[in-house]
C-alpha atoms as a PDB file:
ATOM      1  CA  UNK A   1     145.556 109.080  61.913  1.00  0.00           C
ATOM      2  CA  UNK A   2     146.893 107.234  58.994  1.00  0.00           C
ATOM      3  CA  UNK A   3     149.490 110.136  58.576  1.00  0.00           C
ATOM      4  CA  UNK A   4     151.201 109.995  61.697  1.00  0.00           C
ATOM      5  CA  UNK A   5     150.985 105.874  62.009  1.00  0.00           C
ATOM      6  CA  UNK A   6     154.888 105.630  60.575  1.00  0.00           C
ATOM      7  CA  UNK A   7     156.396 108.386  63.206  1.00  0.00           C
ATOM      8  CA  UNK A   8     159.853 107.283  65.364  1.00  0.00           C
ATOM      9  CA  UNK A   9     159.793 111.028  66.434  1.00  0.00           C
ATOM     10  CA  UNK A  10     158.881 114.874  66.689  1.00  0.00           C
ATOM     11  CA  UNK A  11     160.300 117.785  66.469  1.00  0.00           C
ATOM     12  CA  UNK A  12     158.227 120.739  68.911  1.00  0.00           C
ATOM     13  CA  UNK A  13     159.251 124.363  68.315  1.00  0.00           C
ATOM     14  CA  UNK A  14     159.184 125.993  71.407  1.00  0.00           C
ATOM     15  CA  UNK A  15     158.194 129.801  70.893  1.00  0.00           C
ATOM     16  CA  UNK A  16     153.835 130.434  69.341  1.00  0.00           C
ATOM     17  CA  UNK A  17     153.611 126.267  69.445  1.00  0.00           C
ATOM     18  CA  UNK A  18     154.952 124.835  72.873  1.00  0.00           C
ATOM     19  CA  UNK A  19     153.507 128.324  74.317  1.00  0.00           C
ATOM     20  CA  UNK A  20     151.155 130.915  72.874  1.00  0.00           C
ATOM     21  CA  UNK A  21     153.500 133.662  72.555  1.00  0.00           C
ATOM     22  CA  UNK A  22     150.866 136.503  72.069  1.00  0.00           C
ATOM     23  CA  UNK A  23     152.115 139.963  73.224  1.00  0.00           C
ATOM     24  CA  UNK A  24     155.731 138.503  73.890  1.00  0.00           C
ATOM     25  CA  UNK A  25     156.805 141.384  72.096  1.00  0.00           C
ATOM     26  CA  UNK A  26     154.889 143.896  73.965  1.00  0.00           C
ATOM     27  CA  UNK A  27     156.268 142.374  77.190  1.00  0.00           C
ATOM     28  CA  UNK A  28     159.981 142.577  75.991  1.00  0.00           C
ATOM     29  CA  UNK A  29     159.598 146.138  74.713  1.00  0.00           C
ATOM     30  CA  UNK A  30     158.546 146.878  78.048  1.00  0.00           C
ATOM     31  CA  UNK A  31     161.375 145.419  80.056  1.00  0.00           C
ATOM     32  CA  UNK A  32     163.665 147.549  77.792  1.00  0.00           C
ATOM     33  CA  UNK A  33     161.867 150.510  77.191  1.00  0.00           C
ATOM     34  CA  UNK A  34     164.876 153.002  77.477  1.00  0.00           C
ATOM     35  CA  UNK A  35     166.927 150.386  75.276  1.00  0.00           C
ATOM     36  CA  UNK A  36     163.953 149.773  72.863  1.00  0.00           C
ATOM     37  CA  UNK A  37     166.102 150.740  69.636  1.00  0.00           C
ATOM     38  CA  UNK A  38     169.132 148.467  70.507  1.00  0.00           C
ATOM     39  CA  UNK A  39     166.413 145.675  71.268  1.00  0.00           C
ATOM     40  CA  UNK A  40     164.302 145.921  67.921  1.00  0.00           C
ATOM     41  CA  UNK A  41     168.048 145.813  66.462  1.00  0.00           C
ATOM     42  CA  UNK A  42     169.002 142.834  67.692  1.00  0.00           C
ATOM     43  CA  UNK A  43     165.621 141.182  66.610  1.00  0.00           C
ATOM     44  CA  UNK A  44     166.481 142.368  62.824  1.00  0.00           C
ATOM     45  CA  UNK A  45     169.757 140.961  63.148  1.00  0.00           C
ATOM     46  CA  UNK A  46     168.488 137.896  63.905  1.00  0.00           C
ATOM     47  CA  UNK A  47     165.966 138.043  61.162  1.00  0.00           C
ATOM     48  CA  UNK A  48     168.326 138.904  58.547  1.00  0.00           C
ATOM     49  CA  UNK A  49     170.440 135.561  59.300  1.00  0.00           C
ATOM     50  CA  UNK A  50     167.906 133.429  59.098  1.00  0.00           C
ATOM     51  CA  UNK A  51     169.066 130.415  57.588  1.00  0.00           C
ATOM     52  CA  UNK A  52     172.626 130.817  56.962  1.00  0.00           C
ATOM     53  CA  UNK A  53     175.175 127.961  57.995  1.00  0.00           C
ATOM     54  CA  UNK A  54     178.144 129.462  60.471  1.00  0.00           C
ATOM     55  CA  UNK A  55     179.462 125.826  61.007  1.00  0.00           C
ATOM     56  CA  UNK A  56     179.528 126.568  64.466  1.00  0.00           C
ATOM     57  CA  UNK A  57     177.647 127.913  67.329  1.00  0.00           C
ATOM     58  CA  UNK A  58     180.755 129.808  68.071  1.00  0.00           C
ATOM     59  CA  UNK A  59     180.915 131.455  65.193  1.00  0.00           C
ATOM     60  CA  UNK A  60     177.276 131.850  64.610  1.00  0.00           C
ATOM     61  CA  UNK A  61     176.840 133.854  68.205  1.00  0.00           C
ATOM     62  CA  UNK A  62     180.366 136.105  67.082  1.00  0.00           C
ATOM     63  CA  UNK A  63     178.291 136.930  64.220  1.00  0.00           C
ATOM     64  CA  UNK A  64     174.980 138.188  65.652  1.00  0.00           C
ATOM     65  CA  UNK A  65     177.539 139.659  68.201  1.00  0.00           C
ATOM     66  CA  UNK A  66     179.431 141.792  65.388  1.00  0.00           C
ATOM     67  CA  UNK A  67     176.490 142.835  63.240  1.00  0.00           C
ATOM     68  CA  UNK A  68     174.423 143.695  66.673  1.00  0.00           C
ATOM     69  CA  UNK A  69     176.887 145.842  67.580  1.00  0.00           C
ATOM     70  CA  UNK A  70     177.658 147.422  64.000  1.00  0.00           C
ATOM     71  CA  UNK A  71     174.092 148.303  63.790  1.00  0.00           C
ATOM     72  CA  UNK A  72     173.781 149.956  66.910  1.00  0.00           C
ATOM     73  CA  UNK A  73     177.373 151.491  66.942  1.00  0.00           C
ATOM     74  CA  UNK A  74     178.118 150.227  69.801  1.00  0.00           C
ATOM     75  CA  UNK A  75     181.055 148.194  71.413  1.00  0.00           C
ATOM     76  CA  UNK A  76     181.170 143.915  70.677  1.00  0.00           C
ATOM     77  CA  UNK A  77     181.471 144.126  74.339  1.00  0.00           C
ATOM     78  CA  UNK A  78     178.363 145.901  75.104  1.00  0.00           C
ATOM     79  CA  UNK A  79     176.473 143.637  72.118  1.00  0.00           C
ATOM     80  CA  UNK A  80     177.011 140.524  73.803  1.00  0.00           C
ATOM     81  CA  UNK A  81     176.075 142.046  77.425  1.00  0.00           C
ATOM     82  CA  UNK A  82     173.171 142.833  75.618  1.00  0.00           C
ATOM     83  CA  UNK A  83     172.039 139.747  74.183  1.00  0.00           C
ATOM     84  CA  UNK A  84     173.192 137.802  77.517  1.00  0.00           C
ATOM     85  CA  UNK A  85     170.715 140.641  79.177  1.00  0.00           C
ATOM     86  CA  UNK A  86     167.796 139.455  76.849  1.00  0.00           C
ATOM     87  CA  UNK A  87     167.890 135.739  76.913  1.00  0.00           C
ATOM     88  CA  UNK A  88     167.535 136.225  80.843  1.00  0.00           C
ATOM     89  CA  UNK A  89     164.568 138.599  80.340  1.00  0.00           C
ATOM     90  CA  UNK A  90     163.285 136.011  78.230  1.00  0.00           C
ATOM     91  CA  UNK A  91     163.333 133.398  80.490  1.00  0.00           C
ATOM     92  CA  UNK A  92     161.827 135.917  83.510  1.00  0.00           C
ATOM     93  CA  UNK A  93     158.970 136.728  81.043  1.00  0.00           C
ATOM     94  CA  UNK A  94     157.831 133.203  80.342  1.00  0.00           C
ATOM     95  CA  UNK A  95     158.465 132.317  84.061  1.00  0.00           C
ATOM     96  CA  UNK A  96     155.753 134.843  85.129  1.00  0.00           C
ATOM     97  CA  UNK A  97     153.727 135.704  81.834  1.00  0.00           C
ATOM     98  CA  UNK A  98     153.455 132.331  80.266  1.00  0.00           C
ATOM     99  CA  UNK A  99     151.986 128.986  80.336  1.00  0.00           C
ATOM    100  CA  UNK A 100     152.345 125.956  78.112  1.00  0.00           C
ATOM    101  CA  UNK A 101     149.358 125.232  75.481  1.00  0.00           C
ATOM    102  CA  UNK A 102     147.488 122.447  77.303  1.00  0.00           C
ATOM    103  CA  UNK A 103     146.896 120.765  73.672  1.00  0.00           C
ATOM    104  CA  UNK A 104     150.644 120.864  73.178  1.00  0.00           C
ATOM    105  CA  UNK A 105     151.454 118.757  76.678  1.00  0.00           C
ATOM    106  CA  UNK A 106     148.467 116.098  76.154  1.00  0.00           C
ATOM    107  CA  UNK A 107     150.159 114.860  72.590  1.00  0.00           C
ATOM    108  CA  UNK A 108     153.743 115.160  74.140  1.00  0.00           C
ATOM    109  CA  UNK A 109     152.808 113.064  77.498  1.00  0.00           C
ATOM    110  CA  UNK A 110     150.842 110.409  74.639  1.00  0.00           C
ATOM    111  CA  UNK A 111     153.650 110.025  72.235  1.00  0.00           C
ATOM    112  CA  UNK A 112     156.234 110.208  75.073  1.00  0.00           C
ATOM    113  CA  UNK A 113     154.716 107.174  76.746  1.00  0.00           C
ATOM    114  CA  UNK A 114     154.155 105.199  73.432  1.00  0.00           C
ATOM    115  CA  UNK A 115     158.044 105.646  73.435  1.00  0.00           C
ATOM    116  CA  UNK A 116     157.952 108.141  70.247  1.00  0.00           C
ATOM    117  CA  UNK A 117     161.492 110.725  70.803  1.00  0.00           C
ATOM    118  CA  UNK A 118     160.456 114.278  72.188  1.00  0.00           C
ATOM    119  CA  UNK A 119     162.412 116.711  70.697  1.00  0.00           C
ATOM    120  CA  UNK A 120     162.491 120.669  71.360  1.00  0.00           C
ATOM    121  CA  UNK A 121     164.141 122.836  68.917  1.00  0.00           C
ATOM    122  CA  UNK A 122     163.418 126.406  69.257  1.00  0.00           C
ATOM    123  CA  UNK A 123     165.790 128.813  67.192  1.00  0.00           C
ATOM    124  CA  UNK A 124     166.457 130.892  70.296  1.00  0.00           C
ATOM    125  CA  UNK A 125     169.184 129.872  73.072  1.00  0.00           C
ATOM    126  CA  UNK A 126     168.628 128.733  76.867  1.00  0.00           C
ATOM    127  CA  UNK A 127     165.835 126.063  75.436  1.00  0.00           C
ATOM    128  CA  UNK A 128     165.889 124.170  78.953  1.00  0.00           C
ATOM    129  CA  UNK A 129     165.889 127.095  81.263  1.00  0.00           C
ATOM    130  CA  UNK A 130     162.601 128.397  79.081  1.00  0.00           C
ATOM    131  CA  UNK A 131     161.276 125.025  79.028  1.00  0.00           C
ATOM    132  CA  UNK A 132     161.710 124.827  82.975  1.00  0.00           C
ATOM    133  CA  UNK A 133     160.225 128.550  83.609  1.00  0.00           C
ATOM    134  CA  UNK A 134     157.073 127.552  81.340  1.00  0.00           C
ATOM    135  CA  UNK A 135     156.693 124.478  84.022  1.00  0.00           C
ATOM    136  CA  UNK A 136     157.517 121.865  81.297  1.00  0.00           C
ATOM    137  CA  UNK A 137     159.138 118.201  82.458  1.00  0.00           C
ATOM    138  CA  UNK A 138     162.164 118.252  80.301  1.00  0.00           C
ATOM    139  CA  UNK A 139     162.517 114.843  81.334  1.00  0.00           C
ATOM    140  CA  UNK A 140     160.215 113.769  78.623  1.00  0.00           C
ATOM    141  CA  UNK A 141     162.563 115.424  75.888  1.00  0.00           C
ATOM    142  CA  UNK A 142     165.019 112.861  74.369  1.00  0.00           C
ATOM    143  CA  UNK A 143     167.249 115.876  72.761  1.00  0.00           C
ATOM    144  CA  UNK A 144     166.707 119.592  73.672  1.00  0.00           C
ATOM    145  CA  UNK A 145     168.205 121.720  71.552  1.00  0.00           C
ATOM    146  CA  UNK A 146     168.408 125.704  69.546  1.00  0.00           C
ATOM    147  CA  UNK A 147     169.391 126.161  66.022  1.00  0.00           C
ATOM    148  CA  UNK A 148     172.039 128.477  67.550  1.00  0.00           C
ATOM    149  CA  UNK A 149     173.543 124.710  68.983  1.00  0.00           C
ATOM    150  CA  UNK A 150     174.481 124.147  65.007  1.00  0.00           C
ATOM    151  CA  UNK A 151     175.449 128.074  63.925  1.00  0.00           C
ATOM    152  CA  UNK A 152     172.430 128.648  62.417  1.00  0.00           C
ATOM    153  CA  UNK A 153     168.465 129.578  62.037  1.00  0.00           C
ATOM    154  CA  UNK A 154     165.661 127.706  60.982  1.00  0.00           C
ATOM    155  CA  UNK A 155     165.227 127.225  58.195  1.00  0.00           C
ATOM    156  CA  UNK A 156     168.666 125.867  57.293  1.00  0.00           C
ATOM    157  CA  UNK A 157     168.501 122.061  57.277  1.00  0.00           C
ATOM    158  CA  UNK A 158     171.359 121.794  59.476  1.00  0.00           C
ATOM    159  CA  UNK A 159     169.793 121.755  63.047  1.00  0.00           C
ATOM    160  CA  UNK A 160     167.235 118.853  61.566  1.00  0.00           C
ATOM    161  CA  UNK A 161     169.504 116.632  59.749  1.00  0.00           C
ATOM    162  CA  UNK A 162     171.513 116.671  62.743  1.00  0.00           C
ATOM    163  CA  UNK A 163     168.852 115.990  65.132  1.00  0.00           C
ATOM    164  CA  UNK A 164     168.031 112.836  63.151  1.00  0.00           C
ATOM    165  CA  UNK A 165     171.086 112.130  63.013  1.00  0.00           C
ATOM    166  CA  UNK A 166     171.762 112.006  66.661  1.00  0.00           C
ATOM    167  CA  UNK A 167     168.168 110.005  67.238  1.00  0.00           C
ATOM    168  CA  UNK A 168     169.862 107.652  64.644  1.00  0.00           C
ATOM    169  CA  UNK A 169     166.004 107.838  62.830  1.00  0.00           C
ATOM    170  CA  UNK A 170     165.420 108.701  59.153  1.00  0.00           C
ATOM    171  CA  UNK A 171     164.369 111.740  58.507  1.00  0.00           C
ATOM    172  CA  UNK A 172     161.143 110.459  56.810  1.00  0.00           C
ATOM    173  CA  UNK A 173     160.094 108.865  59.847  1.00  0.00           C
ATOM    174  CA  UNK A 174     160.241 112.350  62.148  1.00  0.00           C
ATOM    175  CA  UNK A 175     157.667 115.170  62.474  1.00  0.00           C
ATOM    176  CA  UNK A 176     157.994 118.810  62.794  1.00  0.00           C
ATOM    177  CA  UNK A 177     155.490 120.826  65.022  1.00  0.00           C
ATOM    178  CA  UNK A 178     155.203 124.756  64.518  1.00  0.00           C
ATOM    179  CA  UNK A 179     153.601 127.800  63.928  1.00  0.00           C
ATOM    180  CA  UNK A 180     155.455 128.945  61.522  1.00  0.00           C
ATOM    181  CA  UNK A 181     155.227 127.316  57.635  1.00  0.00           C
ATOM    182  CA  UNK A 182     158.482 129.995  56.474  1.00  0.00           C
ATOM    183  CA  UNK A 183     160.925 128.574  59.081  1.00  0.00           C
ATOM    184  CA  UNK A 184     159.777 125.438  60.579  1.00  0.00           C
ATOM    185  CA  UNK A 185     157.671 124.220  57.313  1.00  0.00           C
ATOM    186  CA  UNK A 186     160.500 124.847  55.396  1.00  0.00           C
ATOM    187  CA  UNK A 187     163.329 123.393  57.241  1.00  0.00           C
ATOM    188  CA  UNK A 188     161.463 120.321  57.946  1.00  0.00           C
ATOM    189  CA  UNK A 189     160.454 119.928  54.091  1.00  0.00           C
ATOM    190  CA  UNK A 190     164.076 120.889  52.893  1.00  0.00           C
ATOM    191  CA  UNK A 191     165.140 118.123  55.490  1.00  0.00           C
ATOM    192  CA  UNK A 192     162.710 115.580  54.424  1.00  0.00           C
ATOM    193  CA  UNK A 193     160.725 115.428  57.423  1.00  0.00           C
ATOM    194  CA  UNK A 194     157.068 116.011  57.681  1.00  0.00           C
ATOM    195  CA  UNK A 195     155.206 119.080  59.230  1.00  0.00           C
ATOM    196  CA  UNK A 196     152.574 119.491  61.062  1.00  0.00           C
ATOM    197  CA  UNK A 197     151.331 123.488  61.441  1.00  0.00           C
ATOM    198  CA  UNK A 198     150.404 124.536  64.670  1.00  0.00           C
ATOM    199  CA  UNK A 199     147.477 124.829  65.499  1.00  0.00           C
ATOM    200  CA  UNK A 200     145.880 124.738  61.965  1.00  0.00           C
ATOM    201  CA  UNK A 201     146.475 121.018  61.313  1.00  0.00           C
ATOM    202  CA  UNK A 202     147.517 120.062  65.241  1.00  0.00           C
ATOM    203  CA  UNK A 203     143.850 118.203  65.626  1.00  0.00           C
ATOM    204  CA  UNK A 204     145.850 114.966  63.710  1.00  0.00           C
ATOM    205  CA  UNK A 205     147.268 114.030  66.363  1.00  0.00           C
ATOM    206  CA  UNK A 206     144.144 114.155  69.210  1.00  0.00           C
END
């Protein structure tokens, strides 16, 4: 326990460590089955940005927008119907597919009520709305927020250093939760902040 004594707050990615996101792909390919091309497009878009600084969430969403639709050859127009289309798929699925890890929601109600900061930061937009259709009280979330929010993926620094920043808590003093060592290990490191993989190393905190 010694590791986590010094913690003002955490940092929970929301997609394979808030929710077990096994076969999430499966279930979007088949709500766009006859768009499955433009779809596994978008998702490569989005991989190929990760962690490059737009400055703004404006200009980070005009880019995915651009290179979504440059890939596909189709109109900006059509891109961002698109994306709109599959952040509100995304929400459905998790509203009807999904539950929250149980392990997850124990260490979030203990370290909410020892008055340790809740963060979510989940690289994907509509973090609330996801949060709500999984069942989740955002209430207990002092920030809720997408790398998208600061133009950028995980694992730029940005959305972290930020986050602290808001909290007004050193970066030393805040923990990262995720499944993923290549975007949330590495943004929290870069950022100074602790990491904690999901669920390798999650027992710490039981």
């Amino acid at each position: 326990m010694e590791y986590i004594d010094d913690v003002d707050a955490i940092i929970f990615d929301l997609d394979g460590t808030i929710y077990n996101k096994k076969r999430l792909k499966l279930f979007f390919s088949l709500s766009f089955i006859l768009k499955l091309p433009l779809m596994l497009s978008y998702l490569k878009v989005r991989k190929n940005n990760y962690g490059i600084d737009y400055g703004s969430k404006e200009e980070f969403q005009k880019k995915i927008i651009e290179e979504l639709a440059t890939k596909a050859s189709i109109s900006t127009d059509k891109s961002e119907k698109f994306i709109n289309i599959f952040m509100t798929k995304f929400v459905s699925i998790l509203k009807h597919k999904y539950k929250p890890n149980d392990d997850i929601i124990s260490v979030i109600d203990k370290y909410y009520n020892k008055g340790t900061k809740i963060v979510c930061l989940s690289d994907f937009s509509m973090v609330k709305e996801r949060l709500l259709a999984l069942n989740i009280n955002i209430n207990k979330f002092t920030l809720i927020k997408s790398s998208e929010d600061y133009g950028t993926l995980k694992p730029a620094t940005v959305p972290f250093i930020k986050i602290a920043e808001e909290l007004n808590i050193l970066p030393s003093k805040i923990v990262v939760v995720g499944d993923r060592d290549d975007t949330d290990g590495e943004g929290a490191r870069r950022s100074n902040m602790r990491f904690v993989k999901y669920p390798e190393k999650f027992n710490i905190f039981i």
